[in-house]
N, C-alpha and C. Protein backbone atom coordinates (compact mmCIF):
# COMPACT_ATOMS: atom_id res chain seq x y z
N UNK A 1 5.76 -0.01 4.17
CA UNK A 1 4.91 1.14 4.37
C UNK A 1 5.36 1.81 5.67
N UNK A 2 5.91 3.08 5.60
CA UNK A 2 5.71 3.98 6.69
C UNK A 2 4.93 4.73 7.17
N UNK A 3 4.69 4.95 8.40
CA UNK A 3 3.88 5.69 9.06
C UNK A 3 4.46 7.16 9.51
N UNK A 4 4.03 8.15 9.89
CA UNK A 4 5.02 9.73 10.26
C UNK A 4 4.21 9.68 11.57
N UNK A 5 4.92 10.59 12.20
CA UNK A 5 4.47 10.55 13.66
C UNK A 5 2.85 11.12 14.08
N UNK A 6 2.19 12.16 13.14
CA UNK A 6 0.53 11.94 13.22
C UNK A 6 -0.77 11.11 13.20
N UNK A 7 0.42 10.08 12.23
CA UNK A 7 -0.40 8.48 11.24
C UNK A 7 -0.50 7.74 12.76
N UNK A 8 0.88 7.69 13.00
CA UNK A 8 1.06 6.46 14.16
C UNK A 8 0.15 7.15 15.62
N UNK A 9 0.18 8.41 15.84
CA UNK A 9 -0.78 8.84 16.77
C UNK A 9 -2.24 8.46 16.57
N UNK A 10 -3.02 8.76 15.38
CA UNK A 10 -4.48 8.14 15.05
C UNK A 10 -4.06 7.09 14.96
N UNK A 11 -3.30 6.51 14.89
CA UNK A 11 -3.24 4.54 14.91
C UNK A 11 -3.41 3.79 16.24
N UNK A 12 -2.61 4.56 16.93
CA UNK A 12 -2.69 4.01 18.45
C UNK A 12 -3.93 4.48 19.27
N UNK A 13 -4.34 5.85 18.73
CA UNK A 13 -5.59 6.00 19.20
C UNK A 13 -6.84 5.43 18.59
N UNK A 14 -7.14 4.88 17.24
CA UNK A 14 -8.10 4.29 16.93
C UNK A 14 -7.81 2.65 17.50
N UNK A 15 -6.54 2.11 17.74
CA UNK A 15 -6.78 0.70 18.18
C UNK A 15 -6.65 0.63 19.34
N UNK A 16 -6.44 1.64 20.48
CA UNK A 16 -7.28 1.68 21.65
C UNK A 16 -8.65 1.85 22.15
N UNK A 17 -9.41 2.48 21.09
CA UNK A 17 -10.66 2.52 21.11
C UNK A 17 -10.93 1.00 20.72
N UNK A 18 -10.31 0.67 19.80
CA UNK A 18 -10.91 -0.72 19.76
C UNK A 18 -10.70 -1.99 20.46
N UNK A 19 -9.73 -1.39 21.35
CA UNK A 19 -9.09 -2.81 22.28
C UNK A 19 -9.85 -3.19 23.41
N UNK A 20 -10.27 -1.18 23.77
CA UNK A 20 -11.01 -0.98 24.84
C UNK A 20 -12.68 -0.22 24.53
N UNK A 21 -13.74 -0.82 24.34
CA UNK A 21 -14.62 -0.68 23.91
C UNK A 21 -15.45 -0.13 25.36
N UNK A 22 -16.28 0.34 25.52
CA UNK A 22 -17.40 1.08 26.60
C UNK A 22 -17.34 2.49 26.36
N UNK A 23 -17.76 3.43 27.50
CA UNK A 23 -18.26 4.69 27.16
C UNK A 23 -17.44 5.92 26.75
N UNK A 24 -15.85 5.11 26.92
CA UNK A 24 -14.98 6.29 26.25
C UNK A 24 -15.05 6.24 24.81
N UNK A 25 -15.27 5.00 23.96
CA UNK A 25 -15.20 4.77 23.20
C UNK A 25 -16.67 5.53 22.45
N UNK A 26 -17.73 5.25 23.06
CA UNK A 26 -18.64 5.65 22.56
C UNK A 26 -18.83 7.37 22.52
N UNK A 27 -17.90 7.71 23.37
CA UNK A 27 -17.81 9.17 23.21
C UNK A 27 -16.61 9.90 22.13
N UNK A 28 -16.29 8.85 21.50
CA UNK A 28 -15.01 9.19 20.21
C UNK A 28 -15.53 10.82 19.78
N UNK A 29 -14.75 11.61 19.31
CA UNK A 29 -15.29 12.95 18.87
C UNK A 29 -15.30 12.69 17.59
N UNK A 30 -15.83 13.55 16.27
CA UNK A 30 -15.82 13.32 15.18
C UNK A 30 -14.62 13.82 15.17
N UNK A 31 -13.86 14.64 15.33
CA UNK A 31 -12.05 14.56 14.95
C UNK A 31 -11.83 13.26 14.82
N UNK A 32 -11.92 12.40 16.05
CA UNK A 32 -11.04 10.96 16.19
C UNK A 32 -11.74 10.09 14.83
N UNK A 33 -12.95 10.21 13.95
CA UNK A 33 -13.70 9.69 13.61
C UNK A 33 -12.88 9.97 11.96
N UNK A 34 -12.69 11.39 12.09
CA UNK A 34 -12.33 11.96 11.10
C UNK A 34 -10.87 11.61 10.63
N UNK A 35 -10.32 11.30 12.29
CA UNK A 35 -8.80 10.77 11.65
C UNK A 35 -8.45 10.08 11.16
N UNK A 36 -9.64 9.16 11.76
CA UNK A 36 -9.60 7.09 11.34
C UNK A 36 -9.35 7.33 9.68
N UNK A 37 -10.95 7.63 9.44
CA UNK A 37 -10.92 8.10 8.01
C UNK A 37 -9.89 8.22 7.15
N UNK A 38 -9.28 9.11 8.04
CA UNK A 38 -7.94 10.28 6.94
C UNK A 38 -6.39 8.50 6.96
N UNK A 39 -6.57 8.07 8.29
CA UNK A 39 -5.69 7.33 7.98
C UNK A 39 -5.92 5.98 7.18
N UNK A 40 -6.96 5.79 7.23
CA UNK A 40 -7.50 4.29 6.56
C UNK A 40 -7.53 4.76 4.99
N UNK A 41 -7.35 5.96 4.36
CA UNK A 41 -7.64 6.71 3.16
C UNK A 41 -5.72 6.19 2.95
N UNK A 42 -5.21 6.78 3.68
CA UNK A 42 -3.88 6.93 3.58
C UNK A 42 -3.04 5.73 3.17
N UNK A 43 -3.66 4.67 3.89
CA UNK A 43 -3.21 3.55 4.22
C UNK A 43 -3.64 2.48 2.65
N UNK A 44 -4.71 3.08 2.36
CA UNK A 44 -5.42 2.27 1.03
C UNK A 44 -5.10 2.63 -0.15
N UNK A 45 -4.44 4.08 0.25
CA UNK A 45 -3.61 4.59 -0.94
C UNK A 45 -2.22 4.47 -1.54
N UNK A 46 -1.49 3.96 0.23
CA UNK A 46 -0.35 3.37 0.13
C UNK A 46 -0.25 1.71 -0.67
N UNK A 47 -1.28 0.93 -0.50
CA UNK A 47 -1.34 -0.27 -0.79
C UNK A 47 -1.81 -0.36 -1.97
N UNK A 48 -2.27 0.73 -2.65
CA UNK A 48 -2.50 1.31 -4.36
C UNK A 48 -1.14 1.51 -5.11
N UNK A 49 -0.59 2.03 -4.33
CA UNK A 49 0.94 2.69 -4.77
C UNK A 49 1.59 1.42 -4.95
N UNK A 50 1.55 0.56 -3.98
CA UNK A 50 2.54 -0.79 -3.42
C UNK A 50 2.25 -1.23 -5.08
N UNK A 51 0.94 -1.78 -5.32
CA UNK A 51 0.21 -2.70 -6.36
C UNK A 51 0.63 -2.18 -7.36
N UNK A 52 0.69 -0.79 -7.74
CA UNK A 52 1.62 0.11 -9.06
C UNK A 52 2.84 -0.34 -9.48
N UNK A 53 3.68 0.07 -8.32
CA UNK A 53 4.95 -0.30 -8.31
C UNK A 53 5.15 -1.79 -8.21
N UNK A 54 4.75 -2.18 -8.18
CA UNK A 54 5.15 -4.12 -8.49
C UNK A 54 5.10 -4.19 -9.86
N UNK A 55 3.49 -3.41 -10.66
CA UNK A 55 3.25 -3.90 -11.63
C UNK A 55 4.76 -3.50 -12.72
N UNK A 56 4.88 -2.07 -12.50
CA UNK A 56 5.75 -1.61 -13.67
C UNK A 56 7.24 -2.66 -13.08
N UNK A 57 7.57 -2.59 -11.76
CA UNK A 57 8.64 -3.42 -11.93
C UNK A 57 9.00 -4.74 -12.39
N UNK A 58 7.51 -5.06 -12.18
CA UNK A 58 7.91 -6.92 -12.90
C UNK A 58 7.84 -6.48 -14.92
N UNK A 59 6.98 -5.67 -15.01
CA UNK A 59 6.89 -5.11 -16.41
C UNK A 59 8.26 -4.68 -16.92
N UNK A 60 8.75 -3.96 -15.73
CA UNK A 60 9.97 -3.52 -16.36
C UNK A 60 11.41 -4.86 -16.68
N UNK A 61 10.99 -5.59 -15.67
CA UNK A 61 11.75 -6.78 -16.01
C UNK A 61 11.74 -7.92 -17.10
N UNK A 62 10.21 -7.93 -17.14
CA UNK A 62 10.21 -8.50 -18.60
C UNK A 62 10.72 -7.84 -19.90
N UNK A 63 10.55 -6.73 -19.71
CA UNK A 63 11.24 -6.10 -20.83
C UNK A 63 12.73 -6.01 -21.02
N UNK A 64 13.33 -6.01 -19.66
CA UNK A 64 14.98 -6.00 -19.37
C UNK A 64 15.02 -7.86 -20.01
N UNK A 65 14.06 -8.43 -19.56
CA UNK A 65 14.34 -10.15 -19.47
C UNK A 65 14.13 -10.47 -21.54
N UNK A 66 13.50 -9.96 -21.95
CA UNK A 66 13.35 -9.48 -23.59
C UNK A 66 13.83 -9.10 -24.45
N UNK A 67 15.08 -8.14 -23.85
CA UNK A 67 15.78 -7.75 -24.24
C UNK A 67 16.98 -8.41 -24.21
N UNK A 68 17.38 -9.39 -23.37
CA UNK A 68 18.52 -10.13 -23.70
C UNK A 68 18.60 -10.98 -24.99
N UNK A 69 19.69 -11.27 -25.45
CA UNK A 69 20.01 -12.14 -26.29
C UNK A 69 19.98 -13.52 -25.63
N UNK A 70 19.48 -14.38 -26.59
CA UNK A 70 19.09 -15.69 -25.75
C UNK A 70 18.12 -16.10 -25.12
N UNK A 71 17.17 -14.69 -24.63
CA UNK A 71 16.14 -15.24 -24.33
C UNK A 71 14.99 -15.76 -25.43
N UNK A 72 13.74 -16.62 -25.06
CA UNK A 72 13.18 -17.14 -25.88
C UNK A 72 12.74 -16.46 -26.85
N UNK A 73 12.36 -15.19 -26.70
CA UNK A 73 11.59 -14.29 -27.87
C UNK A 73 12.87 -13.90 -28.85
N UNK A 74 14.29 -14.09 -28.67
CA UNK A 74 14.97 -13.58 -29.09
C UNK A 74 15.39 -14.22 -30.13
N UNK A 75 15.51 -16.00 -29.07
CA UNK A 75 15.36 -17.18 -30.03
C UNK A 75 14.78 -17.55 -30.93
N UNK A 76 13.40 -16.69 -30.72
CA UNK A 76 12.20 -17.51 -31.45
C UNK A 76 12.41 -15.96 -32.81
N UNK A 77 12.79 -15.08 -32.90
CA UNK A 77 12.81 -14.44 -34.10
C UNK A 77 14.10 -15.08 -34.58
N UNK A 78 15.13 -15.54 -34.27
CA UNK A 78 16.02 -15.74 -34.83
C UNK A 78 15.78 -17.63 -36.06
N UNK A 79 14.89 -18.02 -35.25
CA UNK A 79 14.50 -19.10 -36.21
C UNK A 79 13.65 -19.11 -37.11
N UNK A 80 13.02 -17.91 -37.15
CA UNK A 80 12.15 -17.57 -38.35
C UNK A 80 12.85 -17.08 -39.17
């Protein structure tokens, strides 16, 4: 997963708020509030994408793996 140089700015600024907790923190603006948001959205969407792309690739491999000769399904029509 990559980050672009806006992501990694609300990143370092939301985990300084959290490293360093007291009255700066409590004065976060709703921008900073709003960014968290936008990046934790971003971030959950990337790890949606991740979970996609695994699925079709292992999918796609079984089907590449299915398609060989020799494999078991291939075997198993050939003995019927």
């Amino acid at each position: 997963m990559a980050f672009g140089a806006e992501e990694l700015r609300v990143l370092r600024r939301a985990l300084a708020l959290a490293l360093h907790p007291g009255p700066a923190s409590a004065s976060a603006s709703a921008q900073d509030v709003q960014d968290c948001l936008r990046l934790a959205e971003s971030v959950d969407e990337a790890t949606r994408e991740g979970v996609r792309l695994r699925a079709f690739l292992v999918a796609d491999l079984a089907r590449y793996r299915a398609a060989l000769p020799g494999t078991a399904a291939g075997f198993l029509t050939l003995l019927e």
